[in-house]
PDB file of N, CA and C in Angstrom:
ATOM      1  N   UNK A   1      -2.037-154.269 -19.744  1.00  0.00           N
ATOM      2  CA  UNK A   1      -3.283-154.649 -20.393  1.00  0.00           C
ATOM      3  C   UNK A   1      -3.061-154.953 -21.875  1.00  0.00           C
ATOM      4  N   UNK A   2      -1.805-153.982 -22.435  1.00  0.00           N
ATOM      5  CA  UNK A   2      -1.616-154.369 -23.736  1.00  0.00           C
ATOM      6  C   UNK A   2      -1.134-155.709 -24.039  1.00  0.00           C
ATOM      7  N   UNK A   3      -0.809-156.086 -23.062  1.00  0.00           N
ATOM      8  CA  UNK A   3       0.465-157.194 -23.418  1.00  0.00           C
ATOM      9  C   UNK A   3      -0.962-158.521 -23.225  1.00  0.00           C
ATOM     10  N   UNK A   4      -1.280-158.545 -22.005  1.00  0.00           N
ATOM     11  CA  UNK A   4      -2.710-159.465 -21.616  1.00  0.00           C
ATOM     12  C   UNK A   4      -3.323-159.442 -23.068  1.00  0.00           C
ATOM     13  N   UNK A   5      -3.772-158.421 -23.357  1.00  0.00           N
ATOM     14  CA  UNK A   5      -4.868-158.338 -24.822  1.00  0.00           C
ATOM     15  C   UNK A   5      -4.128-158.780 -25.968  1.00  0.00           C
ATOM     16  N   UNK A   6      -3.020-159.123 -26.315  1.00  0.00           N
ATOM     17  CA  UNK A   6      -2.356-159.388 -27.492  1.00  0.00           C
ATOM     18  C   UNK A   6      -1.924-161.099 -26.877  1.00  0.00           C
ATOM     19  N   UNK A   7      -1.400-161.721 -25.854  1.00  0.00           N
ATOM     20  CA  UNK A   7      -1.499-162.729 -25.616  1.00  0.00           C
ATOM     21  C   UNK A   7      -3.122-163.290 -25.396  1.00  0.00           C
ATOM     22  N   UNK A   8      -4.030-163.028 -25.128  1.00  0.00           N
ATOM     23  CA  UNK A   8      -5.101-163.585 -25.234  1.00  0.00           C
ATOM     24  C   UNK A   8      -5.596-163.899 -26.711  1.00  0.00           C
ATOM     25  N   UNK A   9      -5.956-162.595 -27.570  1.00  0.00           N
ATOM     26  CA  UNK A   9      -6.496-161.849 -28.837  1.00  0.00           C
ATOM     27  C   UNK A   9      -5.847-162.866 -29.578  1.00  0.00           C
ATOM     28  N   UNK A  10      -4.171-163.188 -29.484  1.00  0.00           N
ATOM     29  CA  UNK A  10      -3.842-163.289 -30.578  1.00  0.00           C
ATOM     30  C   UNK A  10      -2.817-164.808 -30.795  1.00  0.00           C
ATOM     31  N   UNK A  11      -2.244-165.520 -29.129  1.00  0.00           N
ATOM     32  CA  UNK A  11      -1.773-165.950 -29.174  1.00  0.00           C
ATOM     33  C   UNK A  11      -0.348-165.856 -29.016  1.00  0.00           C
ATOM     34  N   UNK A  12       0.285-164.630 -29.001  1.00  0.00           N
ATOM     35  CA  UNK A  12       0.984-164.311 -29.212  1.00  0.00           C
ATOM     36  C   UNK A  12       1.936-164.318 -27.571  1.00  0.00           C
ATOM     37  N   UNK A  13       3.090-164.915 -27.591  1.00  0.00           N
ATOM     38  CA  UNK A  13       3.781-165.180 -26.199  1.00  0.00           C
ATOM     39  C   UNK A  13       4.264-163.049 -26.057  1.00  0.00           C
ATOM     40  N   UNK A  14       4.025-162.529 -25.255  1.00  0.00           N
ATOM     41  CA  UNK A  14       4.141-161.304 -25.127  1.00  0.00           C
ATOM     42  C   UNK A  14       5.346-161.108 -23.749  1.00  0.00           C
ATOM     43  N   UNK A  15       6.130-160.415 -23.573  1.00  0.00           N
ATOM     44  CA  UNK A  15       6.826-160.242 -22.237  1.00  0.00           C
ATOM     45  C   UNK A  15       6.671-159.014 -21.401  1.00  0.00           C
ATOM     46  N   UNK A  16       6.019-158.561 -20.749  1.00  0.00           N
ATOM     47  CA  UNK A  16       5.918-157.377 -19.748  1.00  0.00           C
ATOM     48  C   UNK A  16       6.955-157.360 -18.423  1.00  0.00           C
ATOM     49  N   UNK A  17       7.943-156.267 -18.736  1.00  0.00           N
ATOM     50  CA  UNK A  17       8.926-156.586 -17.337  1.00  0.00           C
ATOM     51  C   UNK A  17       9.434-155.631 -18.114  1.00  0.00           C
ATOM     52  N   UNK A  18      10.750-155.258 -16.776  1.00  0.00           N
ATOM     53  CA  UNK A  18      11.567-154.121 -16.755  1.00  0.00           C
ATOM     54  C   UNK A  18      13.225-154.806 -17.918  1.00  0.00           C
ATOM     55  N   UNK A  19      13.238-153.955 -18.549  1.00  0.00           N
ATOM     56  CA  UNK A  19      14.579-154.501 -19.054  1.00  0.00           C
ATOM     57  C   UNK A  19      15.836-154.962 -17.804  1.00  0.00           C
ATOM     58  N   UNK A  20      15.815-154.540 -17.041  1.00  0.00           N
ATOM     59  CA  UNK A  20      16.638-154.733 -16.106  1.00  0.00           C
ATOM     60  C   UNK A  20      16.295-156.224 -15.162  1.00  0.00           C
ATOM     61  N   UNK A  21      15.235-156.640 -15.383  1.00  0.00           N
ATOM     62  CA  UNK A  21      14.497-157.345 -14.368  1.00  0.00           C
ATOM     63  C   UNK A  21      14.161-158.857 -15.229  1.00  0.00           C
ATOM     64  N   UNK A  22      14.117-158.471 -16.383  1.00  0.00           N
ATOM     65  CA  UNK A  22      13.575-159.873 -18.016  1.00  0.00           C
ATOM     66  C   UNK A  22      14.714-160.729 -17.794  1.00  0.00           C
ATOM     67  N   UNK A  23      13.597-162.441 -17.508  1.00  0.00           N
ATOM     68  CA  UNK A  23      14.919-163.049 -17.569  1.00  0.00           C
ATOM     69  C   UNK A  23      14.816-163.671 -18.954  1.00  0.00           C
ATOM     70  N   UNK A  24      15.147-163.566 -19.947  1.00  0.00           N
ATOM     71  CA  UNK A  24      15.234-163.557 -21.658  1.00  0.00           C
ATOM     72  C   UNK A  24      16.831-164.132 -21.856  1.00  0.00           C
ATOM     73  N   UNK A  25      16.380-165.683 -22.278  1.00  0.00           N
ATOM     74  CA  UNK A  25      17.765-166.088 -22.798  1.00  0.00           C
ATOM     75  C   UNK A  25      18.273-165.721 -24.056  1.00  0.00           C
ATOM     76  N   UNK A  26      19.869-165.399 -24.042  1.00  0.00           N
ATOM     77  CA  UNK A  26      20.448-164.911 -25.402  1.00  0.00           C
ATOM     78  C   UNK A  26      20.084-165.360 -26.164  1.00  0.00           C
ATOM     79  N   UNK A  27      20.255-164.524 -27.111  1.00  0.00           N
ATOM     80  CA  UNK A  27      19.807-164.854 -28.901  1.00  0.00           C
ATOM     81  C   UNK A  27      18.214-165.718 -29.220  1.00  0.00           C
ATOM     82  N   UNK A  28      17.494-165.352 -28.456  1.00  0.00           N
ATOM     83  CA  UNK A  28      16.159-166.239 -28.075  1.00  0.00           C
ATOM     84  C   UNK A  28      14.991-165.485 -28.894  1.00  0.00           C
ATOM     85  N   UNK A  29      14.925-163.986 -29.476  1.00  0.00           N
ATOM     86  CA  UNK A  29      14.011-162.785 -29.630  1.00  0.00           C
ATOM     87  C   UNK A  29      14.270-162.755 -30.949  1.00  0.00           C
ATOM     88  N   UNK A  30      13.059-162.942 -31.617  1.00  0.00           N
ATOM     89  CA  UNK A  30      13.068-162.346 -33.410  1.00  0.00           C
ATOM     90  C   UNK A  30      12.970-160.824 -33.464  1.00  0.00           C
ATOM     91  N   UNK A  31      12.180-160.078 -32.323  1.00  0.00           N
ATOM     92  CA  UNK A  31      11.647-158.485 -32.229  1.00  0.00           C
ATOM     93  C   UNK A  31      11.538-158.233 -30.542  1.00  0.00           C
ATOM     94  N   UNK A  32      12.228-157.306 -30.919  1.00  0.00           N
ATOM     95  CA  UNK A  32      11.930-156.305 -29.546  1.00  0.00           C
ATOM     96  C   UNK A  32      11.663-155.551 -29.912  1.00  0.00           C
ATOM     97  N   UNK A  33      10.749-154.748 -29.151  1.00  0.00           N
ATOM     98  CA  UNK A  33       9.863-153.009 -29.034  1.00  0.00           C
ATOM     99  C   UNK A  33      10.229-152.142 -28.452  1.00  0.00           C
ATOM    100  N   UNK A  34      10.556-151.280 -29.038  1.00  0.00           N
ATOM    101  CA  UNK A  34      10.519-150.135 -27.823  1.00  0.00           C
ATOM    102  C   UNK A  34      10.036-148.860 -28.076  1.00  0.00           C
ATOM    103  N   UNK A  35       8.971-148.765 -28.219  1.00  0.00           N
ATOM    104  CA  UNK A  35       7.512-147.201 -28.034  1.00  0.00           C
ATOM    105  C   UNK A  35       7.527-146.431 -26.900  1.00  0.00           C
ATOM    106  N   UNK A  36       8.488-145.491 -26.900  1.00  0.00           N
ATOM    107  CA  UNK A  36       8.470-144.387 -26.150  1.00  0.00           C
ATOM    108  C   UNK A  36       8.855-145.340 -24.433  1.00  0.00           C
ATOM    109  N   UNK A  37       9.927-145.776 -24.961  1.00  0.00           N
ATOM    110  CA  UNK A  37      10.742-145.832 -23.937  1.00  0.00           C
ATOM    111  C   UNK A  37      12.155-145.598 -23.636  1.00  0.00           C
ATOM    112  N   UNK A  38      13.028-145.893 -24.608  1.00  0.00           N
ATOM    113  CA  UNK A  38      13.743-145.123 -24.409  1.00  0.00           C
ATOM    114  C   UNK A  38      14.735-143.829 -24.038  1.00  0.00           C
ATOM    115  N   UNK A  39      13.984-142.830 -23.910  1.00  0.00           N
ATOM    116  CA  UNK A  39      14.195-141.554 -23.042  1.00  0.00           C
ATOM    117  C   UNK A  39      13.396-141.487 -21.858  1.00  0.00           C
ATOM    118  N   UNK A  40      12.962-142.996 -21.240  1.00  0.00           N
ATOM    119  CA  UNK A  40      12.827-142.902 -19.873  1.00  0.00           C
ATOM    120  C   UNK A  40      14.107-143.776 -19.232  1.00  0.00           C
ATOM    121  N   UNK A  41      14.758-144.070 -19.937  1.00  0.00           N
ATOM    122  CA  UNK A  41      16.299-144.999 -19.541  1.00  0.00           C
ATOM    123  C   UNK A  41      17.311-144.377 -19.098  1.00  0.00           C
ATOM    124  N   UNK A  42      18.028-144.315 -17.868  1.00  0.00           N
ATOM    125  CA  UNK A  42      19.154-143.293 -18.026  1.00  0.00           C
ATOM    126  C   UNK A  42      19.943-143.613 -18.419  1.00  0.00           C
ATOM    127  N   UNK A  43      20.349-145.076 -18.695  1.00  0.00           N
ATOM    128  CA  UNK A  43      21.461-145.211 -19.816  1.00  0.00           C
ATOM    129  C   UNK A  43      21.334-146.431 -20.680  1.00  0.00           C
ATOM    130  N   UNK A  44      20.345-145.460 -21.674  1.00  0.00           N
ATOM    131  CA  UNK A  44      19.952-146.060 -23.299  1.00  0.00           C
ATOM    132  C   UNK A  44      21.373-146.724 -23.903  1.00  0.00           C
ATOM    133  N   UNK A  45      22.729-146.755 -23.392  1.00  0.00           N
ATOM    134  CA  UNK A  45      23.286-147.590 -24.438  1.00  0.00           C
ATOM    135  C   UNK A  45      23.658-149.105 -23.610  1.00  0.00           C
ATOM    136  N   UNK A  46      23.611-148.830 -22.496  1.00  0.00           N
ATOM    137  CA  UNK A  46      23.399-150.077 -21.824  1.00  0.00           C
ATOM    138  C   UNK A  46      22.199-150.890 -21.862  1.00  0.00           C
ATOM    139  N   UNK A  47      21.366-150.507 -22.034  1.00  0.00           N
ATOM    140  CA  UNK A  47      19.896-151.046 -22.331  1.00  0.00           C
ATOM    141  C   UNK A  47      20.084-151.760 -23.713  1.00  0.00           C
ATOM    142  N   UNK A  48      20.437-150.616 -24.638  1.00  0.00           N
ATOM    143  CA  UNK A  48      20.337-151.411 -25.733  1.00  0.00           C
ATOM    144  C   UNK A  48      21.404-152.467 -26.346  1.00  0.00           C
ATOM    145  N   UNK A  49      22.621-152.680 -25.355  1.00  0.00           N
ATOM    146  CA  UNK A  49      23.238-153.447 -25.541  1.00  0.00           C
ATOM    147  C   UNK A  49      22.767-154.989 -24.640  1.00  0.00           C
ATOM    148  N   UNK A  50      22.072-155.013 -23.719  1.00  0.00           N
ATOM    149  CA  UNK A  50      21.509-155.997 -23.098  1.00  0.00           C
ATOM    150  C   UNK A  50      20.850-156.597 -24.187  1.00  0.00           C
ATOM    151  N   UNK A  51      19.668-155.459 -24.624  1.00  0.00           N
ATOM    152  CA  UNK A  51      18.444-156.195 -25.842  1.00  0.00           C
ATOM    153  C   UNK A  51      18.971-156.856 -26.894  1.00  0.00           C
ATOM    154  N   UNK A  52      20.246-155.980 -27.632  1.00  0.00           N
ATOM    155  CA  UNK A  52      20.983-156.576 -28.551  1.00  0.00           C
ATOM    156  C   UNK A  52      21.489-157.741 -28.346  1.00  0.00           C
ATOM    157  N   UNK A  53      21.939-158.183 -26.926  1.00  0.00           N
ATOM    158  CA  UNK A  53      22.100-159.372 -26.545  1.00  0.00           C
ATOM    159  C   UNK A  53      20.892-160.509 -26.669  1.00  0.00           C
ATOM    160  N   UNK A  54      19.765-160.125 -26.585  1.00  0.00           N
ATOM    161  CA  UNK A  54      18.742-161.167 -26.519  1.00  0.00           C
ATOM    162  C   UNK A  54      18.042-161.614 -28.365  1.00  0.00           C
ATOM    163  N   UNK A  55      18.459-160.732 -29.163  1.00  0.00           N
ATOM    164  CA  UNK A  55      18.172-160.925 -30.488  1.00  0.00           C
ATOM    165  C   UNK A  55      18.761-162.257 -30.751  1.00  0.00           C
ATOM    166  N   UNK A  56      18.111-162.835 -32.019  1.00  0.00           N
ATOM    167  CA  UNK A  56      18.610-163.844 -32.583  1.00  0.00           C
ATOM    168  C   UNK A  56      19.282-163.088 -33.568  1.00  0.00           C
ATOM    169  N   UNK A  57      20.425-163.826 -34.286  1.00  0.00           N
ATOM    170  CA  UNK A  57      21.246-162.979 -35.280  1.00  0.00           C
ATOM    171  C   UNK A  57      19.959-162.759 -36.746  1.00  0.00           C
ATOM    172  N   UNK A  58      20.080-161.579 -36.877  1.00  0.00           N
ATOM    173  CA  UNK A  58      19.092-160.624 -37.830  1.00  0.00           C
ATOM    174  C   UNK A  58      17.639-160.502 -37.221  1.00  0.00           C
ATOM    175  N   UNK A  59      18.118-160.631 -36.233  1.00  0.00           N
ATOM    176  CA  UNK A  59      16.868-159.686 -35.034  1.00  0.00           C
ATOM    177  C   UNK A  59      16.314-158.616 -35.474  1.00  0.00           C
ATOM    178  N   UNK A  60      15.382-158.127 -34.957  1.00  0.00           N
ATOM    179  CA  UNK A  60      14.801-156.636 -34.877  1.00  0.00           C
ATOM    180  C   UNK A  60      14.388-156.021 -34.078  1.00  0.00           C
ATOM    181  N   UNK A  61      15.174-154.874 -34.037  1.00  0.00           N
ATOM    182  CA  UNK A  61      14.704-153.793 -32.705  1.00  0.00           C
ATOM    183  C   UNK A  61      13.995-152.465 -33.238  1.00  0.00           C
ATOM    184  N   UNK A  62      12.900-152.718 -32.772  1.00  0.00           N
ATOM    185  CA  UNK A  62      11.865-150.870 -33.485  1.00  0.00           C
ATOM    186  C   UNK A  62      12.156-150.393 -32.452  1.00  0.00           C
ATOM    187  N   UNK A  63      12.456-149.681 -32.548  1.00  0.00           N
ATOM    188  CA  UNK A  63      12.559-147.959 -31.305  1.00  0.00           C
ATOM    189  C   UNK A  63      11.557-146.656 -32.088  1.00  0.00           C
ATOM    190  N   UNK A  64      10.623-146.509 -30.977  1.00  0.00           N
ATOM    191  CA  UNK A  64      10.182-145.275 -31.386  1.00  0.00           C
ATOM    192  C   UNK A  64      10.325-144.641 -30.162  1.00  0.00           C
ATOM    193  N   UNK A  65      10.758-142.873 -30.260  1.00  0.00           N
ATOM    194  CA  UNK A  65      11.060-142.069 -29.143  1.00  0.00           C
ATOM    195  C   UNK A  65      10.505-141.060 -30.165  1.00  0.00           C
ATOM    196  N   UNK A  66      10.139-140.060 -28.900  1.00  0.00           N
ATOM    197  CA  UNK A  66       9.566-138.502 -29.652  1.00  0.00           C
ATOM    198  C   UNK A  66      10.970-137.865 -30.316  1.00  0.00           C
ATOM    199  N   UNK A  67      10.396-136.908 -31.206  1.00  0.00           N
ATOM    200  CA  UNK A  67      11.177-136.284 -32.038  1.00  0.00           C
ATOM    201  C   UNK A  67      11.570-134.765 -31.577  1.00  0.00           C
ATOM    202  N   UNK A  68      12.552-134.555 -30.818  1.00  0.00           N
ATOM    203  CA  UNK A  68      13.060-133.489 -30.106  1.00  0.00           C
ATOM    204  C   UNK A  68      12.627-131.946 -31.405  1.00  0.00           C
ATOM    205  N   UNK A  69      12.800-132.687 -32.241  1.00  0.00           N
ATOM    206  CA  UNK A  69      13.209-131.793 -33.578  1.00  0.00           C
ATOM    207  C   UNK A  69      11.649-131.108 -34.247  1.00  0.00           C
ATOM    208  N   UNK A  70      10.986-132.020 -34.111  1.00  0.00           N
ATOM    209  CA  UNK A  70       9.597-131.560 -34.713  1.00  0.00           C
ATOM    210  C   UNK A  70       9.256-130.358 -34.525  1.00  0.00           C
ATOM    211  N   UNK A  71       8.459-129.761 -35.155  1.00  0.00           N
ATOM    212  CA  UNK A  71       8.858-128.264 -34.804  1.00  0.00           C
ATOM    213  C   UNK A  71       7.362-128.119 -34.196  1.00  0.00           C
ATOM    214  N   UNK A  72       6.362-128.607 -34.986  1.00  0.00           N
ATOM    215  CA  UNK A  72       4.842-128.042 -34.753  1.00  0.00           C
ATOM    216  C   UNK A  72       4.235-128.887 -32.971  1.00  0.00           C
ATOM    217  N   UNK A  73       5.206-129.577 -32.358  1.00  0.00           N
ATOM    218  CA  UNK A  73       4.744-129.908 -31.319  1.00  0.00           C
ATOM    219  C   UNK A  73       4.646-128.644 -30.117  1.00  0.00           C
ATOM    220  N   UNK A  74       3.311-129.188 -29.408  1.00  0.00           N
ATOM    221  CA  UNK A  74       3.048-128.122 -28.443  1.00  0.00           C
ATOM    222  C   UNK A  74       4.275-128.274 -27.407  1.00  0.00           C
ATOM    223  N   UNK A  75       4.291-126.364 -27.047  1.00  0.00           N
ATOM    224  CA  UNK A  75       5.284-126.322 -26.229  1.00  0.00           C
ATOM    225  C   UNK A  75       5.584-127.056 -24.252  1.00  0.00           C
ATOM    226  N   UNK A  76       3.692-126.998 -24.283  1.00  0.00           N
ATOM    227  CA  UNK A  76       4.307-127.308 -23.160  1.00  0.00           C
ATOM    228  C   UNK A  76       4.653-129.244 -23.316  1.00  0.00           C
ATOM    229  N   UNK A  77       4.306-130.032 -24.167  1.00  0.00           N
ATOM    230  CA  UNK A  77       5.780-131.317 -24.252  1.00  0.00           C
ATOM    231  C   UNK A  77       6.531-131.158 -24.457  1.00  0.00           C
ATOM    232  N   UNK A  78       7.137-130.294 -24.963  1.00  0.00           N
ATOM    233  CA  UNK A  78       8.453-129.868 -25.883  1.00  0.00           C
ATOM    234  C   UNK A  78       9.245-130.786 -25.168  1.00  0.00           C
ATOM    235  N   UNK A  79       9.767-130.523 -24.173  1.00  0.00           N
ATOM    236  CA  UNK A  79      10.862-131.373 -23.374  1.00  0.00           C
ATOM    237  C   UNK A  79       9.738-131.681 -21.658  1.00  0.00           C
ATOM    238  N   UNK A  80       9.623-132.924 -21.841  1.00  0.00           N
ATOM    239  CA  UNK A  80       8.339-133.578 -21.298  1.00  0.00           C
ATOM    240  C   UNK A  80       9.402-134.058 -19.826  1.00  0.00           C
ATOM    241  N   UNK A  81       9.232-133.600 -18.542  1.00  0.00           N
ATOM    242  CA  UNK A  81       9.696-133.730 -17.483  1.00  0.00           C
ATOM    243  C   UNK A  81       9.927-135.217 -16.972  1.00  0.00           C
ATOM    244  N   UNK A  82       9.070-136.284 -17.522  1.00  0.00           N
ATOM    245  CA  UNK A  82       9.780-137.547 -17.306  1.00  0.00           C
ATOM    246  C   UNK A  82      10.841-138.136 -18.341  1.00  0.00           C
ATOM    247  N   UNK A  83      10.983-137.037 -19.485  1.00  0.00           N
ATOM    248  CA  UNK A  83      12.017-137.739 -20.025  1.00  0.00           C
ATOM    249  C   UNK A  83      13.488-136.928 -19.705  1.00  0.00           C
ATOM    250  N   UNK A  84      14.455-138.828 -20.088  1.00  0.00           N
ATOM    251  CA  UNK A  84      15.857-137.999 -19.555  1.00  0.00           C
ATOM    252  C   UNK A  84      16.337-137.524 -20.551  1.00  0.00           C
ATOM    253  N   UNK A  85      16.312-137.784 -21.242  1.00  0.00           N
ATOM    254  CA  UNK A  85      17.132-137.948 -22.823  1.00  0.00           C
ATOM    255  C   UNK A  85      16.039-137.443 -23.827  1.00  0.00           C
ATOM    256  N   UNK A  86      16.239-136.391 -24.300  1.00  0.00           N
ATOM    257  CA  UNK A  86      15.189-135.836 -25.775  1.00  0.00           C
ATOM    258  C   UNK A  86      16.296-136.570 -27.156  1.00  0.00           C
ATOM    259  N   UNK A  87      15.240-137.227 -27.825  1.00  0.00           N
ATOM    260  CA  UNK A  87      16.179-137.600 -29.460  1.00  0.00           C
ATOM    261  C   UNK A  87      15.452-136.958 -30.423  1.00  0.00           C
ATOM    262  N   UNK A  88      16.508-136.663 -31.221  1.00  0.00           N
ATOM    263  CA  UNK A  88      16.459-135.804 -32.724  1.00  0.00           C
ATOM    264  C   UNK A  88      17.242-136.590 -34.200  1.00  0.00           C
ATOM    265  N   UNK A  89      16.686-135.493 -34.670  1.00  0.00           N
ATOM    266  CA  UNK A  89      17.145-136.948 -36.401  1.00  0.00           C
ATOM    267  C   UNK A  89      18.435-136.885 -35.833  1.00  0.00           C
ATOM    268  N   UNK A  90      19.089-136.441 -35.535  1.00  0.00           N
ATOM    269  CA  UNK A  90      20.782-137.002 -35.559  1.00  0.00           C
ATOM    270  C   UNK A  90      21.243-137.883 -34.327  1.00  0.00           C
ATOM    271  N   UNK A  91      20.203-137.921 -33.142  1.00  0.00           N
ATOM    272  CA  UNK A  91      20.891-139.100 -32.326  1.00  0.00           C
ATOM    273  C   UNK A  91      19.678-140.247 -32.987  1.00  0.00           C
TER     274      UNK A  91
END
């Protein structure tokens, strides 16, 4: 729905699909997103070497993933059962 509402709203060519599944020609992407997806990947460095593949040179990739580290988060997310991978400031 997000993706529908920002291609309608805004014009904006949007892509909804599985990284595994996007057919996205190389070096074709000014920005890729990624909001709390990454620790649903089981292997985040293969993923992100695909995406890195689809950047144009000085691309941009936002990654946001929860913060393993935060301290004041409630316990029962703490380590949230669909994720594989918890990240902290050092990964």
């Amino acid at each position: 729905a997000y993706s529908a509402y920002t291609r309608e709203t805004f014009g904006v060519p949007v892509i909804t699909a599985a990284f595994q599944e996007a057919s996205i020609e190389p070096e074709s992407l000014d920005v890729v997103t990624l909001h709390h997806v990454l620790e649903h990947i089981a292997d985040p460095y293969a993923a992100l070497a695909r995406i890195h593949g689809w950047l144009k040179p000085g691309g941009l990739l936002a990654v946001d993933v929860p913060d393993i580290d935060h301290v004041p988060r409630s316990l029962i997310n703490h380590f949230h059962y669909a994720h594989i991978y918890n990240f902290g400031h050092a990964t």
